[in-house]
PDB file of N, CA and C in Angstrom:
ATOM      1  N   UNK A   1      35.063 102.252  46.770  1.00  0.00           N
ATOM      2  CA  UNK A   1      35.519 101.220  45.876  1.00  0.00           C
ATOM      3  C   UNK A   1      34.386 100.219  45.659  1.00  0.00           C
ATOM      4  N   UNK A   2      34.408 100.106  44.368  1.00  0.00           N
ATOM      5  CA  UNK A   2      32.931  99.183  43.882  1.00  0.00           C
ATOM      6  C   UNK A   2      33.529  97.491  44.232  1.00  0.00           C
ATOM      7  N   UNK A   3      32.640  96.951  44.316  1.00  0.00           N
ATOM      8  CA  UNK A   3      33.090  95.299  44.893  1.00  0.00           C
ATOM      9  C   UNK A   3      33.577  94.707  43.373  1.00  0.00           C
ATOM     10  N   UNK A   4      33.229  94.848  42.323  1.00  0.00           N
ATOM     11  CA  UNK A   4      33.363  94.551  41.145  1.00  0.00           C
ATOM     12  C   UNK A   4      34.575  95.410  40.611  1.00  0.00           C
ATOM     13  N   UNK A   5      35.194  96.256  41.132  1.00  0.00           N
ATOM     14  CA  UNK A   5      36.848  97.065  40.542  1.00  0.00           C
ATOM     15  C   UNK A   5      37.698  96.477  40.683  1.00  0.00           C
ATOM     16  N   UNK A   6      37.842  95.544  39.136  1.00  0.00           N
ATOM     17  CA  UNK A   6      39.213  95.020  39.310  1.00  0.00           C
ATOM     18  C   UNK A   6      40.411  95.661  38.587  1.00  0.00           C
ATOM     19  N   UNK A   7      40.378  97.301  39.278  1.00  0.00           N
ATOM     20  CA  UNK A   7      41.334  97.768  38.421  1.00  0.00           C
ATOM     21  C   UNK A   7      42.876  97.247  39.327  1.00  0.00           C
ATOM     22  N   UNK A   8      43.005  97.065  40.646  1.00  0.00           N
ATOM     23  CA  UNK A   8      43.915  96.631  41.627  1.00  0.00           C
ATOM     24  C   UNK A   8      44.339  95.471  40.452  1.00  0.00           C
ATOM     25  N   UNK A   9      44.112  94.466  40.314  1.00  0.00           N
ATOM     26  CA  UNK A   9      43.763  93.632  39.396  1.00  0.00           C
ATOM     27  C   UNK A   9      44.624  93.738  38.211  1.00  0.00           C
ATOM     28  N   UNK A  10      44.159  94.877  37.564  1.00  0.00           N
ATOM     29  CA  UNK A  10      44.954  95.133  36.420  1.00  0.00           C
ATOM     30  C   UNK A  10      46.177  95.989  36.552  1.00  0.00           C
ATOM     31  N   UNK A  11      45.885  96.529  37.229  1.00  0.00           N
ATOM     32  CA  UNK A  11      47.277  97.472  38.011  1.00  0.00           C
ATOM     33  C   UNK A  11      48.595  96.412  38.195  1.00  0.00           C
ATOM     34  N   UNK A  12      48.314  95.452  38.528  1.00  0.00           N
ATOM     35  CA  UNK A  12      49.246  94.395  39.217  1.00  0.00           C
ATOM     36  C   UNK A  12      49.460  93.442  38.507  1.00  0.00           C
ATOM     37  N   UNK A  13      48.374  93.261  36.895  1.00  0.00           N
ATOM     38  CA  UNK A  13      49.436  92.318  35.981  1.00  0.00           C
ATOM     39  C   UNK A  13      50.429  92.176  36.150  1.00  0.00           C
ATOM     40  N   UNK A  14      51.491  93.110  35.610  1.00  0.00           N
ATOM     41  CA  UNK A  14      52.697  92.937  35.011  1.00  0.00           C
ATOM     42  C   UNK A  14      53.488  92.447  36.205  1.00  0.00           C
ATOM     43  N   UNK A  15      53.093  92.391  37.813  1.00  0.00           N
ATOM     44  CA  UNK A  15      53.946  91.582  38.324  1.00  0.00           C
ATOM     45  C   UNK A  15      53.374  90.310  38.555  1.00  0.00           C
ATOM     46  N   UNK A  16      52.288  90.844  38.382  1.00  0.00           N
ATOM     47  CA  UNK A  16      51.238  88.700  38.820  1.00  0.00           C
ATOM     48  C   UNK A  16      52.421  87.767  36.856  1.00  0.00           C
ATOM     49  N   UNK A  17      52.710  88.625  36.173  1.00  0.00           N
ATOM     50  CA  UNK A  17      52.683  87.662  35.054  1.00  0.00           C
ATOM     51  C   UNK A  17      54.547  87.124  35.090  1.00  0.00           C
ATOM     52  N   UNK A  18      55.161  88.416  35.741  1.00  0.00           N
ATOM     53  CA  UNK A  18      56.760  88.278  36.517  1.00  0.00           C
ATOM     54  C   UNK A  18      56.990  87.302  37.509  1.00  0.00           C
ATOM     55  N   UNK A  19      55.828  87.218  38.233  1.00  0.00           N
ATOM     56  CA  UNK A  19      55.608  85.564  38.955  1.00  0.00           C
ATOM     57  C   UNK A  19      55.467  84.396  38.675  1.00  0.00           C
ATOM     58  N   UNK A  20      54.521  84.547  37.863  1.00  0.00           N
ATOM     59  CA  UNK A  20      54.108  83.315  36.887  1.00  0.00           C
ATOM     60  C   UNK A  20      55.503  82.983  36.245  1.00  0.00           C
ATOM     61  N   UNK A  21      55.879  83.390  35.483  1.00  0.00           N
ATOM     62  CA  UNK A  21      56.903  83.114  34.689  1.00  0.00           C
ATOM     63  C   UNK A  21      58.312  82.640  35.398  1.00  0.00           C
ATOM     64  N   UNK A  22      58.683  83.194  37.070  1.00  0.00           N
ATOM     65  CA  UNK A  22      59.289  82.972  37.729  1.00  0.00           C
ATOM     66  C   UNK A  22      58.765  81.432  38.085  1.00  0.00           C
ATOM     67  N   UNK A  23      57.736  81.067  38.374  1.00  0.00           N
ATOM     68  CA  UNK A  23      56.689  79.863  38.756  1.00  0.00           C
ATOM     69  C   UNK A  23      57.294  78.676  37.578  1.00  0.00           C
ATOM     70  N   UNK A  24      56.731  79.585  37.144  1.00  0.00           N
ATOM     71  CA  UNK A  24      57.200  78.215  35.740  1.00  0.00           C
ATOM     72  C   UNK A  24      58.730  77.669  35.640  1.00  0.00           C
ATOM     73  N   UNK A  25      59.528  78.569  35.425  1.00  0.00           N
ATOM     74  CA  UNK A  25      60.807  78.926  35.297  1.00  0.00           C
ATOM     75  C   UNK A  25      61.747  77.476  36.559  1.00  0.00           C
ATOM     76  N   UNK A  26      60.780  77.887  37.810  1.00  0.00           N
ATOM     77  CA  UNK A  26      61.438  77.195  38.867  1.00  0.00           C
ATOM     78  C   UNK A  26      60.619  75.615  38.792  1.00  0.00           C
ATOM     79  N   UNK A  27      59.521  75.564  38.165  1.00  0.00           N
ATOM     80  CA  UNK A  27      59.089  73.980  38.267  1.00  0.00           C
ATOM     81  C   UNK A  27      59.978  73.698  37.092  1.00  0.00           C
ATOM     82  N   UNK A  28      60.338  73.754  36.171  1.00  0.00           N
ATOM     83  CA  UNK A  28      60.715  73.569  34.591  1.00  0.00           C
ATOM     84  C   UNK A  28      62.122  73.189  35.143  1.00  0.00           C
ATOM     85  N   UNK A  29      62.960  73.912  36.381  1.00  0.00           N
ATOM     86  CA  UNK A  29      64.419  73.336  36.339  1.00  0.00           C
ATOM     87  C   UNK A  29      64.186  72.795  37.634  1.00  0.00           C
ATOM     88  N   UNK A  30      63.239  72.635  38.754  1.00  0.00           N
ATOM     89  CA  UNK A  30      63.041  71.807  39.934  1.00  0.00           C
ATOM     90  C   UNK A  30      62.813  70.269  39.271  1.00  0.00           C
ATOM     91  N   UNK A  31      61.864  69.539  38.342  1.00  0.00           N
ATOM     92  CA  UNK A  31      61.777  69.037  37.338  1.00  0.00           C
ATOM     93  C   UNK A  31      62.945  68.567  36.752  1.00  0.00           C
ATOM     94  N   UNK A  32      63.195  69.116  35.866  1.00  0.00           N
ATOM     95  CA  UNK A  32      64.754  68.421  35.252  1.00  0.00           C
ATOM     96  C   UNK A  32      65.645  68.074  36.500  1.00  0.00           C
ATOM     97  N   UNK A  33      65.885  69.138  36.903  1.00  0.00           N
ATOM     98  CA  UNK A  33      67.533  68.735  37.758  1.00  0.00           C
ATOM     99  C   UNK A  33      66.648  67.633  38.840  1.00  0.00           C
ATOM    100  N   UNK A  34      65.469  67.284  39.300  1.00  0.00           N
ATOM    101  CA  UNK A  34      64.992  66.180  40.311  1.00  0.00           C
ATOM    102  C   UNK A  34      65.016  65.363  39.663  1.00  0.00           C
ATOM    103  N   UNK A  35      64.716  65.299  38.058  1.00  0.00           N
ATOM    104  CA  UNK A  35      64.973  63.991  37.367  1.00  0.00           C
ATOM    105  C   UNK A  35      66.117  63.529  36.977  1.00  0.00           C
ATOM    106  N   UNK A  36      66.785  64.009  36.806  1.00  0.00           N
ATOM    107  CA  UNK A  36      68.407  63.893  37.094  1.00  0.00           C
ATOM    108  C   UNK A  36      69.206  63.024  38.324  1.00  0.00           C
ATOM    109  N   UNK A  37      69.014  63.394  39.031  1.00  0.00           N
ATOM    110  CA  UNK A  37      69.167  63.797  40.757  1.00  0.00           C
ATOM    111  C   UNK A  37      68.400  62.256  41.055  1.00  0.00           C
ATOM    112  N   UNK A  38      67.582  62.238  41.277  1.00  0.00           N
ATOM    113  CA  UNK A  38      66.417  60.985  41.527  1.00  0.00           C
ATOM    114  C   UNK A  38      66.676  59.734  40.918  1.00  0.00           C
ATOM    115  N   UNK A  39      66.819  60.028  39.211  1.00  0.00           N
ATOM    116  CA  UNK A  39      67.717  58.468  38.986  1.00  0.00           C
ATOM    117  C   UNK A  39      68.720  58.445  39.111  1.00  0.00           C
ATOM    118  N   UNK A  40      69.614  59.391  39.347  1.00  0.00           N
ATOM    119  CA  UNK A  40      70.920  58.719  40.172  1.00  0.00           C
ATOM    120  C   UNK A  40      70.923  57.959  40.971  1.00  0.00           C
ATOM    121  N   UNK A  41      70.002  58.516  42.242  1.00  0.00           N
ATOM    122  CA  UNK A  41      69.768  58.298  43.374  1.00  0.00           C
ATOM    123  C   UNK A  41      69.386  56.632  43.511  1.00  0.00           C
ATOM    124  N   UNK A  42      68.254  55.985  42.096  1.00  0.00           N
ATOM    125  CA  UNK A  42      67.233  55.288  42.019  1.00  0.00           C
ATOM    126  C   UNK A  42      68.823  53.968  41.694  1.00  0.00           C
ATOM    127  N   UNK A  43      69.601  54.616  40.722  1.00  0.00           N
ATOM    128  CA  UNK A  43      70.673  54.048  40.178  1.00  0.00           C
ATOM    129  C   UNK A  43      71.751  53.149  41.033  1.00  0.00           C
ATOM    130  N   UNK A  44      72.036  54.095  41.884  1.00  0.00           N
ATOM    131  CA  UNK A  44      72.671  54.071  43.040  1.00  0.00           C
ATOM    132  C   UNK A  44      72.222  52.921  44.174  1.00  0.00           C
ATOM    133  N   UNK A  45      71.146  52.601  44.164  1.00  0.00           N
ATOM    134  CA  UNK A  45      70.227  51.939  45.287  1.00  0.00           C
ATOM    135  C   UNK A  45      69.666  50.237  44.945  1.00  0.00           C
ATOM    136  N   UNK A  46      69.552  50.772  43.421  1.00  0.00           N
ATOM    137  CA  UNK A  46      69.372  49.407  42.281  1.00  0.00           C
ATOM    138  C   UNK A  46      70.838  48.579  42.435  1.00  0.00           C
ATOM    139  N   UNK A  47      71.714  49.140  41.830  1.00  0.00           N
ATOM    140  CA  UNK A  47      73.255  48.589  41.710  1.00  0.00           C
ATOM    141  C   UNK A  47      73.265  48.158  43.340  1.00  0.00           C
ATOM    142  N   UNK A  48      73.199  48.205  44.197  1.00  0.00           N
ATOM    143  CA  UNK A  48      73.404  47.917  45.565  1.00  0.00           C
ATOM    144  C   UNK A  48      74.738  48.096  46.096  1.00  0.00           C
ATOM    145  N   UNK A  49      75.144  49.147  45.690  1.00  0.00           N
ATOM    146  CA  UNK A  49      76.810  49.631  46.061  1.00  0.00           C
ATOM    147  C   UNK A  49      76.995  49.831  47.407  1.00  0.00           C
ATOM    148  N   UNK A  50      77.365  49.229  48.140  1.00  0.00           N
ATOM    149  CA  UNK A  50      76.503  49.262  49.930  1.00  0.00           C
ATOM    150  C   UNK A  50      76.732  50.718  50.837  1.00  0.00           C
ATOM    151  N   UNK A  51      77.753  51.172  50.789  1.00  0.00           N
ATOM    152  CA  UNK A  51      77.732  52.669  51.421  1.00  0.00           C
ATOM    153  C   UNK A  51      76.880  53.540  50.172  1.00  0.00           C
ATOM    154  N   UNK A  52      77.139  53.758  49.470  1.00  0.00           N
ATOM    155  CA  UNK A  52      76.388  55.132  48.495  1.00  0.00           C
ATOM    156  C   UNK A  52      74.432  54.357  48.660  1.00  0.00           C
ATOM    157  N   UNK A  53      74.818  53.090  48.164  1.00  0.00           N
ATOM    158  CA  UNK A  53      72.945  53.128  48.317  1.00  0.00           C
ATOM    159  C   UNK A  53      72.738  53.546  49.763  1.00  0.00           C
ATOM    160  N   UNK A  54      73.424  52.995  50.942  1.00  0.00           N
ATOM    161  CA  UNK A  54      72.881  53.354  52.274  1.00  0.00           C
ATOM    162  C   UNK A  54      72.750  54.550  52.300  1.00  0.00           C
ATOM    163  N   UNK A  55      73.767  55.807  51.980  1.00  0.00           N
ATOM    164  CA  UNK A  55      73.624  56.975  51.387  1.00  0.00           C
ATOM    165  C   UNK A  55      72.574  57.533  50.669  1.00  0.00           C
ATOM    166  N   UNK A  56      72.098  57.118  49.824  1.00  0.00           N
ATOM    167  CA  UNK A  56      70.809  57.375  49.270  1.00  0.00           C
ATOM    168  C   UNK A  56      69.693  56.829  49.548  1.00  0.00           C
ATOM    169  N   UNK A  57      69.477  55.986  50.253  1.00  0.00           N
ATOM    170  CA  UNK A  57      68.311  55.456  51.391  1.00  0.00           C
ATOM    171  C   UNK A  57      68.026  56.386  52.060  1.00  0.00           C
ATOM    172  N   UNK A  58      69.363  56.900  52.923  1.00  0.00           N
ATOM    173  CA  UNK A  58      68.869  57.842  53.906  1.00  0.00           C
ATOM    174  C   UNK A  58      68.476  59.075  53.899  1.00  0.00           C
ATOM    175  N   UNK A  59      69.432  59.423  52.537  1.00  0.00           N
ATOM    176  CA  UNK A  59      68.476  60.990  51.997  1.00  0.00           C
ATOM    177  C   UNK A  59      67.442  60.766  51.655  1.00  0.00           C
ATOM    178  N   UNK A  60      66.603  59.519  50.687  1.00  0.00           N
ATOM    179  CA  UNK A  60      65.287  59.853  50.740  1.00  0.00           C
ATOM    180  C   UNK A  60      64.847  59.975  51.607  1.00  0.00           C
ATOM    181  N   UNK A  61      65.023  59.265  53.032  1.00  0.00           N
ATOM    182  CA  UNK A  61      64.255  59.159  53.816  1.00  0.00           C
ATOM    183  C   UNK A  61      63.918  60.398  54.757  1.00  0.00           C
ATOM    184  N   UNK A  62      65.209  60.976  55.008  1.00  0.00           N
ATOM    185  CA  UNK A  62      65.391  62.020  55.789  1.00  0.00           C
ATOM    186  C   UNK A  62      64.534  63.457  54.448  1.00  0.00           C
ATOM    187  N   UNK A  63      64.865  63.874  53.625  1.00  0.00           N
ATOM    188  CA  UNK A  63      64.416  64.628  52.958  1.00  0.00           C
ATOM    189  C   UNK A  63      62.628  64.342  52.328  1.00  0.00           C
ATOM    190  N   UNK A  64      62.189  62.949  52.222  1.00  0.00           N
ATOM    191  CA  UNK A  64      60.491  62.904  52.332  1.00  0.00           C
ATOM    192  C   UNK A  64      59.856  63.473  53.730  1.00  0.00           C
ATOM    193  N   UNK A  65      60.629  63.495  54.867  1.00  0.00           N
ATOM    194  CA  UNK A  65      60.212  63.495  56.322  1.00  0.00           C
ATOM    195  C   UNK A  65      59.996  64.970  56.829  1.00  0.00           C
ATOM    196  N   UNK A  66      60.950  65.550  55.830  1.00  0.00           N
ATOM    197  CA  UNK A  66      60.819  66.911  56.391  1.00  0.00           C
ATOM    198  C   UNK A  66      60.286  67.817  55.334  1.00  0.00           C
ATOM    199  N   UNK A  67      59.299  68.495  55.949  1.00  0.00           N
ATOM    200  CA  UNK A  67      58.688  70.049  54.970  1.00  0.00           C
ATOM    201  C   UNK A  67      59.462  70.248  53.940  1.00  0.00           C
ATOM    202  N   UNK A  68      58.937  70.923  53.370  1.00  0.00           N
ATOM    203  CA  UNK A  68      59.817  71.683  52.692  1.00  0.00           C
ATOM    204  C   UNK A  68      60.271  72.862  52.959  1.00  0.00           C
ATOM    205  N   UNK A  69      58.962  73.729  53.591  1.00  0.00           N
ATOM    206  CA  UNK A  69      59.496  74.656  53.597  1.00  0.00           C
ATOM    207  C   UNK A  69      60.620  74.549  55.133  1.00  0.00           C
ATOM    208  N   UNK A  70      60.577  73.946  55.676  1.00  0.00           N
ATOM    209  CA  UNK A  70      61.725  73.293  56.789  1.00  0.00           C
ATOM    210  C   UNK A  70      63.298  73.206  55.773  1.00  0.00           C
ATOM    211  N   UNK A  71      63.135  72.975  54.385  1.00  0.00           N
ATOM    212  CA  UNK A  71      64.399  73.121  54.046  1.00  0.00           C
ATOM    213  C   UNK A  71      64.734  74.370  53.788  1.00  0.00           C
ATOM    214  N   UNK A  72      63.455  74.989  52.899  1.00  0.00           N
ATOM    215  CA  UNK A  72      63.932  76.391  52.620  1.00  0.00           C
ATOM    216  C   UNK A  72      64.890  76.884  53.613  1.00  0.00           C
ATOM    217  N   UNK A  73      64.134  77.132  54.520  1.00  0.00           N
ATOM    218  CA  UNK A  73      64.772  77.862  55.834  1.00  0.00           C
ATOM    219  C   UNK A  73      66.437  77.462  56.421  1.00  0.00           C
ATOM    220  N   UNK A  74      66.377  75.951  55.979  1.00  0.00           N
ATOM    221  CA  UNK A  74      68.203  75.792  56.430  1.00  0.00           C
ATOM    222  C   UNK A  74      68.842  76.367  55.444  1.00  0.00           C
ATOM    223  N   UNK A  75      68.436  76.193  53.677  1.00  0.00           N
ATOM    224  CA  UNK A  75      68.862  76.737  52.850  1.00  0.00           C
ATOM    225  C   UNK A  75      69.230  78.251  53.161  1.00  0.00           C
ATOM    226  N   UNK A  76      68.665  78.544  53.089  1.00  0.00           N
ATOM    227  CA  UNK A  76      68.477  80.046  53.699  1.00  0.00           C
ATOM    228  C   UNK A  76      69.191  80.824  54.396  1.00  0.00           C
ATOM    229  N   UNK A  77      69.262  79.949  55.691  1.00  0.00           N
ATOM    230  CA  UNK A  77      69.831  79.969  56.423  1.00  0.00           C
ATOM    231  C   UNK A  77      70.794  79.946  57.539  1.00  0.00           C
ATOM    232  N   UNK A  78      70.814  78.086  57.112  1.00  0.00           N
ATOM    233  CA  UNK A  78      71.929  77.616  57.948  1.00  0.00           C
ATOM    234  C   UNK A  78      72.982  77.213  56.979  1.00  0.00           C
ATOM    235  N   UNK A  79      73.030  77.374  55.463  1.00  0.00           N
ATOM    236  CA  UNK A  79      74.063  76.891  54.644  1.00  0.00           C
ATOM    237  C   UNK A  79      74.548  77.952  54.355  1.00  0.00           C
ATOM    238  N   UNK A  80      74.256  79.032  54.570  1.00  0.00           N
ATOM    239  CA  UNK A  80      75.259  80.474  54.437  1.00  0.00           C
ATOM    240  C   UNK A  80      76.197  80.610  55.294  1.00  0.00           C
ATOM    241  N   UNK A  81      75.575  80.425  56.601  1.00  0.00           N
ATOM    242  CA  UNK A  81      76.723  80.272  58.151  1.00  0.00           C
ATOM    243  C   UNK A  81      77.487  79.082  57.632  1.00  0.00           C
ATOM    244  N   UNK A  82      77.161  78.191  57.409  1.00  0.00           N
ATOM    245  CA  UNK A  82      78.055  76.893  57.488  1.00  0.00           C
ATOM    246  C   UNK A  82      79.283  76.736  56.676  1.00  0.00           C
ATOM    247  N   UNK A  83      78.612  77.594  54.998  1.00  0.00           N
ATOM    248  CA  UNK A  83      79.788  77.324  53.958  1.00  0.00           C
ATOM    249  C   UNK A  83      80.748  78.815  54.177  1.00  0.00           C
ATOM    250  N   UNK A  84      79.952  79.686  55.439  1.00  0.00           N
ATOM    251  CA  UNK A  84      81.099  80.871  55.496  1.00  0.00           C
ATOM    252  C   UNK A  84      81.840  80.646  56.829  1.00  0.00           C
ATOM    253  N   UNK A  85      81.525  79.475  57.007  1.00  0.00           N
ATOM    254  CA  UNK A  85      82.554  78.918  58.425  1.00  0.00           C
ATOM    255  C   UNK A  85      83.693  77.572  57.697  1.00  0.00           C
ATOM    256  N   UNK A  86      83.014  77.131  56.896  1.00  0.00           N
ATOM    257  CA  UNK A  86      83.979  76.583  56.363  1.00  0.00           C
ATOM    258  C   UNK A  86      84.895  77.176  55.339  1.00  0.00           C
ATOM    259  N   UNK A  87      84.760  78.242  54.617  1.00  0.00           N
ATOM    260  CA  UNK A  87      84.994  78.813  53.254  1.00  0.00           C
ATOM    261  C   UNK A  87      85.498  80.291  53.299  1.00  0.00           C
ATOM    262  N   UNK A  88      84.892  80.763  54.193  1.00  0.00           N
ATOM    263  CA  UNK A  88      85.055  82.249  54.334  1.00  0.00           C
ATOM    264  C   UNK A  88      85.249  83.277  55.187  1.00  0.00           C
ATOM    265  N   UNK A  89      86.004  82.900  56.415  1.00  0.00           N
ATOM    266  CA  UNK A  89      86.606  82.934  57.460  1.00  0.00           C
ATOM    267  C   UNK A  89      85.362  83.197  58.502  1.00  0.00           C
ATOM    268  N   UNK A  90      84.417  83.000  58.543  1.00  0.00           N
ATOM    269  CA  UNK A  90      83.499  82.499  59.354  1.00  0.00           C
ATOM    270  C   UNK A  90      82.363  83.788  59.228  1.00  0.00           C
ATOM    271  N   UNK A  91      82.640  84.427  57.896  1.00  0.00           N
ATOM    272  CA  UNK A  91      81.218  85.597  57.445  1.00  0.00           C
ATOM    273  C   UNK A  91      80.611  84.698  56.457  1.00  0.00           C
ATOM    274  N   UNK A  92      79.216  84.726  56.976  1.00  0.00           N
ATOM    275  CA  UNK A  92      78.260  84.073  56.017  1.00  0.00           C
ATOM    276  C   UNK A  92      78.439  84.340  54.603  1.00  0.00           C
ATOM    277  N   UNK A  93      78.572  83.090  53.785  1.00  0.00           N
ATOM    278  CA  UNK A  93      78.468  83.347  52.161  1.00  0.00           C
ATOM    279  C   UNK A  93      76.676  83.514  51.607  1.00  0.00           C
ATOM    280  N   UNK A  94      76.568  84.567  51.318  1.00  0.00           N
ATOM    281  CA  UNK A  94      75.191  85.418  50.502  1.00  0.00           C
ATOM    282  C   UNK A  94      74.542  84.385  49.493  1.00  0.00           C
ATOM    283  N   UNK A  95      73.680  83.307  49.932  1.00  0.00           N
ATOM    284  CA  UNK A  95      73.242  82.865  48.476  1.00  0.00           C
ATOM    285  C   UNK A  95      72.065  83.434  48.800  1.00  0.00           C
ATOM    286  N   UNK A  96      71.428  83.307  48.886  1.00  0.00           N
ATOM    287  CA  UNK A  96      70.116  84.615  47.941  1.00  0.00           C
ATOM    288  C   UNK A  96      68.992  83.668  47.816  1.00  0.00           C
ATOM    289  N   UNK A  97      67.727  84.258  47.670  1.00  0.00           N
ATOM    290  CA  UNK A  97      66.253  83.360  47.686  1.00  0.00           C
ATOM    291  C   UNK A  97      66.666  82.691  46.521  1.00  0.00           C
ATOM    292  N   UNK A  98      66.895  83.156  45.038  1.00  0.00           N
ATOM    293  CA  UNK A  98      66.285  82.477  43.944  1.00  0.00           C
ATOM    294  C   UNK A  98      67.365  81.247  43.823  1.00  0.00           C
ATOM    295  N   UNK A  99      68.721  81.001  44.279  1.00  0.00           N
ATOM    296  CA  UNK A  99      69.111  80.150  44.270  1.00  0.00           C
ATOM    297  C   UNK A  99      68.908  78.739  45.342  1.00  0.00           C
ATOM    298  N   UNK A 100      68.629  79.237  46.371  1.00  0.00           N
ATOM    299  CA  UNK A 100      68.004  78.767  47.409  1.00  0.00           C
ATOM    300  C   UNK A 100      66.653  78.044  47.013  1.00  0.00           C
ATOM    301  N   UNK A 101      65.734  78.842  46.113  1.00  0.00           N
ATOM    302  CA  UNK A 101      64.588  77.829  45.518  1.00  0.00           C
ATOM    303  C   UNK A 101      64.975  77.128  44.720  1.00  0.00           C
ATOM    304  N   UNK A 102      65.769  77.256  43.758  1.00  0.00           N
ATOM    305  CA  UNK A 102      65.882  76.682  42.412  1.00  0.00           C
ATOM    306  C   UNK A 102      66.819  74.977  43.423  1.00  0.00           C
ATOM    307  N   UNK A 103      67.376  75.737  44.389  1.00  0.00           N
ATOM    308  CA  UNK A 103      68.604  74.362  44.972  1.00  0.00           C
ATOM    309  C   UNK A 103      67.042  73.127  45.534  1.00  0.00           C
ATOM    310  N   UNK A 104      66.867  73.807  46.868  1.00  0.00           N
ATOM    311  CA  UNK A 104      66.108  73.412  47.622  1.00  0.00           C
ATOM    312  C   UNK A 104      64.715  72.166  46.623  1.00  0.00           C
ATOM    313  N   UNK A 105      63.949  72.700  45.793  1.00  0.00           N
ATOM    314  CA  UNK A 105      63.230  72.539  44.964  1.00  0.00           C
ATOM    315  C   UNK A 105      63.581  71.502  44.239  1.00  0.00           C
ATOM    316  N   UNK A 106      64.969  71.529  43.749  1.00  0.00           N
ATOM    317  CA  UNK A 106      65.265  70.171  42.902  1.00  0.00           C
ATOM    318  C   UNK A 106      65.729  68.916  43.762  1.00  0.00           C
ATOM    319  N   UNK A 107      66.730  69.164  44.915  1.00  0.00           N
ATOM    320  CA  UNK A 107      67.045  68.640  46.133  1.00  0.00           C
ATOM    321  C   UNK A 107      65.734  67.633  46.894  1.00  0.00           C
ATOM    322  N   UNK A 108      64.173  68.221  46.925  1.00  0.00           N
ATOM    323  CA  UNK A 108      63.369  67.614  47.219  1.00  0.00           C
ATOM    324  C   UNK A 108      62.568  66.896  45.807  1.00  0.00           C
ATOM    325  N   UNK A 109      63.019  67.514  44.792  1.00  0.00           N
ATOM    326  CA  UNK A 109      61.834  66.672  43.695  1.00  0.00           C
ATOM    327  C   UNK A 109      62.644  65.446  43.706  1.00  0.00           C
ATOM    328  N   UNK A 110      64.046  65.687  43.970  1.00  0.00           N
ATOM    329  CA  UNK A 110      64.836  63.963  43.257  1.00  0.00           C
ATOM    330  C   UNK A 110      64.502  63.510  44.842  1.00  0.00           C
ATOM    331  N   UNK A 111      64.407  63.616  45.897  1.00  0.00           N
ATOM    332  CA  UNK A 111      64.269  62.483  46.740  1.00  0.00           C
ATOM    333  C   UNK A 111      62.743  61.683  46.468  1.00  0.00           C
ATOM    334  N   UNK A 112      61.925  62.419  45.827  1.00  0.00           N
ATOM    335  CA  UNK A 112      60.111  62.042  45.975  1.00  0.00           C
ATOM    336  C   UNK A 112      60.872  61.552  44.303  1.00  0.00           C
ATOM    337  N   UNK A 113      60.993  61.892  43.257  1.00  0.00           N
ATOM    338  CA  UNK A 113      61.141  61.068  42.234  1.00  0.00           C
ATOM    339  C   UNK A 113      61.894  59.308  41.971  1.00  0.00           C
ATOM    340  N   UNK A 114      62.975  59.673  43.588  1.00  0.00           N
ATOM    341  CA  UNK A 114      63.805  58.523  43.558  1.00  0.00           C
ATOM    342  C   UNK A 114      62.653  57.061  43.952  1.00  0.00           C
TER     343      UNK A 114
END
């Protein structure tokens, strides 16, 4: 294999461009729904409604503090057990990576936007 063969390269467009577009796809609604989400949040904290702003104090605070990818992973993870212990006689409910990013993703843009 020549150091200069970028046929690997071209071989693998069509999923490098299925990514991209996935990429985009997830900043484009991480984005909206954080801007959404964030001035609520911003709304909420302004008005000085004393439990909901304390409420939204503490999610920013708690959600700037931690990774992200630290949420992925509860997403992932621990909210399948939890909503199939509350919801579904205690078998994990299936949410799946792409909802899990699209959640997770907007969940952290509105605490950093708030």
């Amino acid at each position: 294999m020549n150091a200069r063969d970028f046929s690997v390269v071209v071989d693998a467009l069509p999923f490098l461009w299925k990514g991209l577009q996935f990429s985009l796809l997830l900043t484009a609604v991480a984005f909206v729904a954080g801007l959404v989400l964030g001035t609520g949040l911003v709304l909420v904290q302004h008005l000085q409604v004393p439990v909901p702003a304390q409420l939204a104090k503490g999610y920013v605070a708690v959600i700037r503090s931690i990774p992200l990818i630290m949420v992925l992973f509860w997403f992932f993870f621990l909210v399948p057990l939890i909503a199939g212990w509350m919801f579904n006689n205690g078998r994990p409910m299936p949410v799946g990576g792409v909802l899990t990013a699209f959640l997770t993703f907007s969940l952290f843009a509105a605490a950093y936007y708030s």
